[in-house]
N, C-alpha and C. Protein backbone atom coordinates (compact mmCIF):
# COMPACT_ATOMS: atom_id res chain seq x y z
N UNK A 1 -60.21 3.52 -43.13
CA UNK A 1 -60.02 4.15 -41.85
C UNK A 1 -61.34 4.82 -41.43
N UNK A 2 -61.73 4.73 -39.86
CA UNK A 2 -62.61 5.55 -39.84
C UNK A 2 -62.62 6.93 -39.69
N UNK A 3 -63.65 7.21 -40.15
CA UNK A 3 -63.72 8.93 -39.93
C UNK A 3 -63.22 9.55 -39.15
N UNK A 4 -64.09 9.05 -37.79
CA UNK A 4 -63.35 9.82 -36.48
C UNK A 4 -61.62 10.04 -36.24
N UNK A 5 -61.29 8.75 -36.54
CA UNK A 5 -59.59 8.75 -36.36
C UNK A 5 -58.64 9.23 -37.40
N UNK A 6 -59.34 9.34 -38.65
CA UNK A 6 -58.96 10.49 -39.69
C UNK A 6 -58.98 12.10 -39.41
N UNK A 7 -59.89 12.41 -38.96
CA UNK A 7 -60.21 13.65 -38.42
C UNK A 7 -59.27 14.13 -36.73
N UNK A 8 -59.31 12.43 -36.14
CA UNK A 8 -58.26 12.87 -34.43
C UNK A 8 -56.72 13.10 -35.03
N UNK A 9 -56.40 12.26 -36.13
CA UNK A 9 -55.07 12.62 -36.90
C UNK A 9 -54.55 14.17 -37.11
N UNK A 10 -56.15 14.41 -38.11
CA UNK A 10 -55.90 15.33 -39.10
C UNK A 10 -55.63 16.92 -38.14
N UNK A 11 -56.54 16.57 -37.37
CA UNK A 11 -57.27 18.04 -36.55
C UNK A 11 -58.62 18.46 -37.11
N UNK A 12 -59.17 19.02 -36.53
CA UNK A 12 -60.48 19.76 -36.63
C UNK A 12 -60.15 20.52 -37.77
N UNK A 13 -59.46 21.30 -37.17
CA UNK A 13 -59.11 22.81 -38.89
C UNK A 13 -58.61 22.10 -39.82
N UNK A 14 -57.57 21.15 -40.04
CA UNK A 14 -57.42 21.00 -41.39
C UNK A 14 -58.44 19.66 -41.56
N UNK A 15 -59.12 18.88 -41.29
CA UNK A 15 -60.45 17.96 -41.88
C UNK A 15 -61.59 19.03 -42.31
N UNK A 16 -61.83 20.31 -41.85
CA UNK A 16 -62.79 20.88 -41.65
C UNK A 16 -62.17 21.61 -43.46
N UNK A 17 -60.61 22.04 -43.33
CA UNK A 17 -60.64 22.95 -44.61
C UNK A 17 -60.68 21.69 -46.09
N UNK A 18 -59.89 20.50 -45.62
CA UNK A 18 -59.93 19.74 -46.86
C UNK A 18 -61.70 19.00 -47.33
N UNK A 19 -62.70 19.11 -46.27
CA UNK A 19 -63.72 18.46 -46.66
C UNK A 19 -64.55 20.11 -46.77
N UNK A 20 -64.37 21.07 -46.53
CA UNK A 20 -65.03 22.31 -47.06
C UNK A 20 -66.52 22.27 -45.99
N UNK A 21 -66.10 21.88 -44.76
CA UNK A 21 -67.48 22.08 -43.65
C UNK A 21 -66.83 23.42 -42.33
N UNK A 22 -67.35 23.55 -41.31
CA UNK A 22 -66.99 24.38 -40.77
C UNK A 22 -66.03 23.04 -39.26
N UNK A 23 -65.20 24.01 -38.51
CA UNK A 23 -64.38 23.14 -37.78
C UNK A 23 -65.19 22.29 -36.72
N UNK A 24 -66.87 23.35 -36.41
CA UNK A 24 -67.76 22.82 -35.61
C UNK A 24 -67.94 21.12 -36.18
N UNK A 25 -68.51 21.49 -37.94
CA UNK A 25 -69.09 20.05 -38.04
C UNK A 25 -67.89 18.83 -38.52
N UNK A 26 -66.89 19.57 -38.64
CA UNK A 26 -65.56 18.44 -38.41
C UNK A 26 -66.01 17.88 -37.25
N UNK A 27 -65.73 18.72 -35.87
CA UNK A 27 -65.84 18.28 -34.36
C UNK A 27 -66.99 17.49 -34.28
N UNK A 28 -68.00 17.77 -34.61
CA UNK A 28 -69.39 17.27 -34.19
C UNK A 28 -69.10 15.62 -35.51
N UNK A 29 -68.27 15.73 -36.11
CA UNK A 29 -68.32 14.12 -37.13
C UNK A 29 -66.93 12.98 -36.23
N UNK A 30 -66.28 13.60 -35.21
CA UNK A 30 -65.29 13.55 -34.83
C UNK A 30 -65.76 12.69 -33.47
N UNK A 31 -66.45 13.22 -32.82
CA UNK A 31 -66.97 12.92 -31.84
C UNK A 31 -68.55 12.07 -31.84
N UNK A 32 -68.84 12.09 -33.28
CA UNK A 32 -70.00 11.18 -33.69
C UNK A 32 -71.48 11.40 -33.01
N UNK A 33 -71.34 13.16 -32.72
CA UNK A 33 -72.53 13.67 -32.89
C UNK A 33 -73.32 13.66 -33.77
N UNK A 34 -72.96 13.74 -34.89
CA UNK A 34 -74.42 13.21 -36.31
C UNK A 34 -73.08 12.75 -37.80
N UNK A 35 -73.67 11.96 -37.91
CA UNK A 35 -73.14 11.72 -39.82
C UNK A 35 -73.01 12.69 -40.66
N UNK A 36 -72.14 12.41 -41.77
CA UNK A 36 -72.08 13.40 -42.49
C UNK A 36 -73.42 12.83 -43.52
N UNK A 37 -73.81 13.85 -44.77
CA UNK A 37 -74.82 13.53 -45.11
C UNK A 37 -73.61 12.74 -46.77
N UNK A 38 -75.06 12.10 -47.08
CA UNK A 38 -74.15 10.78 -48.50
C UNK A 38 -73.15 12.14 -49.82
N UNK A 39 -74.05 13.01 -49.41
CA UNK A 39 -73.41 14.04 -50.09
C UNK A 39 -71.97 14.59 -49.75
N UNK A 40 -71.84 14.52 -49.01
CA UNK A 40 -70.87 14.91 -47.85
C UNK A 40 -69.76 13.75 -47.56
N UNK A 41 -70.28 12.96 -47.56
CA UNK A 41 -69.33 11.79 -47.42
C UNK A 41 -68.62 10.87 -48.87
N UNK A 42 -68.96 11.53 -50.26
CA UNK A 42 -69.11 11.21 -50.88
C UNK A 42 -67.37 12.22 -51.48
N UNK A 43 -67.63 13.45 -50.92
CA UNK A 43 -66.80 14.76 -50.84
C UNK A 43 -65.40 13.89 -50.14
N UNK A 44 -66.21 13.26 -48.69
CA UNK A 44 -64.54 13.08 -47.92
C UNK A 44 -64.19 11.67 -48.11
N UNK A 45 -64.54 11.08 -48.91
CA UNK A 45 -63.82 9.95 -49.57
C UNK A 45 -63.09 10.50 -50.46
N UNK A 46 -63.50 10.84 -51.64
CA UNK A 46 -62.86 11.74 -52.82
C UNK A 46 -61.81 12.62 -52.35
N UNK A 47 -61.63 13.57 -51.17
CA UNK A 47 -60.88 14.50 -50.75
C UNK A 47 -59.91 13.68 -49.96
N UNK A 48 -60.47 12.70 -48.97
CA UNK A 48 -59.15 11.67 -48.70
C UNK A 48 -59.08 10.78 -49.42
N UNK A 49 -58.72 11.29 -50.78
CA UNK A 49 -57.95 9.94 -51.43
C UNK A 49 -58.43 8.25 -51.36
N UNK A 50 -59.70 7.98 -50.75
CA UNK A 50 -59.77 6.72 -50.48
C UNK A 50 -59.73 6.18 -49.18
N UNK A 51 -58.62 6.89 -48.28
CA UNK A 51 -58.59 6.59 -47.22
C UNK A 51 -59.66 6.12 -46.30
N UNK A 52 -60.41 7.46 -45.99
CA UNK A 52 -61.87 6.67 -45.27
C UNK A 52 -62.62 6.37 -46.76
N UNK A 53 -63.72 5.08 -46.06
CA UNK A 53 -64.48 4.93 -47.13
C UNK A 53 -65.88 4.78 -46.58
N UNK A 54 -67.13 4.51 -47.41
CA UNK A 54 -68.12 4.49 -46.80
C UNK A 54 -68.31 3.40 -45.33
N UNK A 55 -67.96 2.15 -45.35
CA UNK A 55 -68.01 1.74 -44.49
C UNK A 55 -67.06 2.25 -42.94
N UNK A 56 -66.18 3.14 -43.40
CA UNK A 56 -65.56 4.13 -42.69
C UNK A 56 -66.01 5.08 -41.36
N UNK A 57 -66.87 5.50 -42.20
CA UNK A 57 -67.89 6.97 -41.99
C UNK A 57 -69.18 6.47 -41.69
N UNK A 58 -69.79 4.99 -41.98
CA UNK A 58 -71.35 4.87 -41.38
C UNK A 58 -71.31 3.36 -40.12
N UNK A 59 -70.29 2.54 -40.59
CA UNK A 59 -70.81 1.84 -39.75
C UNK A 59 -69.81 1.97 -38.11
N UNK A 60 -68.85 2.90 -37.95
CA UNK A 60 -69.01 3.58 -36.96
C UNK A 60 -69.71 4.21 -36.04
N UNK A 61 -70.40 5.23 -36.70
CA UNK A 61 -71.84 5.65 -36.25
C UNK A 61 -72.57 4.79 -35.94
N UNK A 62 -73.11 3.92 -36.90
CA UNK A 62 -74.23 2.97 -36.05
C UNK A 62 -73.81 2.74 -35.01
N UNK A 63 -72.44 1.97 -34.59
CA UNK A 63 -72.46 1.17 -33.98
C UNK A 63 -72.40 2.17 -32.35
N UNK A 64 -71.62 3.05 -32.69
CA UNK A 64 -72.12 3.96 -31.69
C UNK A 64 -73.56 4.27 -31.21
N UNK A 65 -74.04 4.62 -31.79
CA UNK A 65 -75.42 5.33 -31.87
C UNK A 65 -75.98 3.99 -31.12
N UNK A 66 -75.75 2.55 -31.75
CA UNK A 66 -76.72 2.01 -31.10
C UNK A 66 -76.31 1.15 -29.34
N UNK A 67 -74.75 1.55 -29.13
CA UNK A 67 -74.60 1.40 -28.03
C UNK A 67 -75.28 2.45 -26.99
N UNK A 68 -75.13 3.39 -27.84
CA UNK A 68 -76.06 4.90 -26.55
C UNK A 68 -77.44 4.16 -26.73
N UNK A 69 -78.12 3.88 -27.46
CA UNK A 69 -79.37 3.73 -27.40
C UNK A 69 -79.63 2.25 -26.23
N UNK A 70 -79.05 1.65 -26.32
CA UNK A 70 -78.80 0.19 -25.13
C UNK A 70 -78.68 0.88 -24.22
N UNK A 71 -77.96 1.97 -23.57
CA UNK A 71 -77.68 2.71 -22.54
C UNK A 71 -78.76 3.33 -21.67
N UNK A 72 -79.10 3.57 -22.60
CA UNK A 72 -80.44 4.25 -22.15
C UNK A 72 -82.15 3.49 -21.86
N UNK A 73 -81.95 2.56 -22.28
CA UNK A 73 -82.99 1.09 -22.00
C UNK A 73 -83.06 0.76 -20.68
């Protein structure tokens, strides 16, 4: 699953208390303002059970990130 839709499930406050970040950088991973770091993502695999997994949590982002970046060309 990806991140984002783990976190639109979960809510801000409880993704924010089970991965141990603040509700900001829940929101800001939610909305795919920045990645979590490998450290970090390493936490919310382990803390969700499996659920999200790395390809979860990064190639979301890219693919975001690199539609804004086309956008802006």
């Amino acid at each position: 699953m990806e991140l984002s839709v783990f976190i639109q499930k979960k809510t801000d406050d409880v993704s924010a208390k089970l991965f141990g970040v603040t509700k900001r950088t829940a929101s800001s991973w939610r909305r795919m303002e920045r990645a979590p770091s490998p450290m970090q993502s390493l936490k919310i695999i382990e803390r969700s059970e499996g659920v999200v997994d790395w390809k979860g949590i990064y190639q979301p982002y890219v693919r975001y990130r690199s539609k804004e970046l086309r956008k802006r060309e």
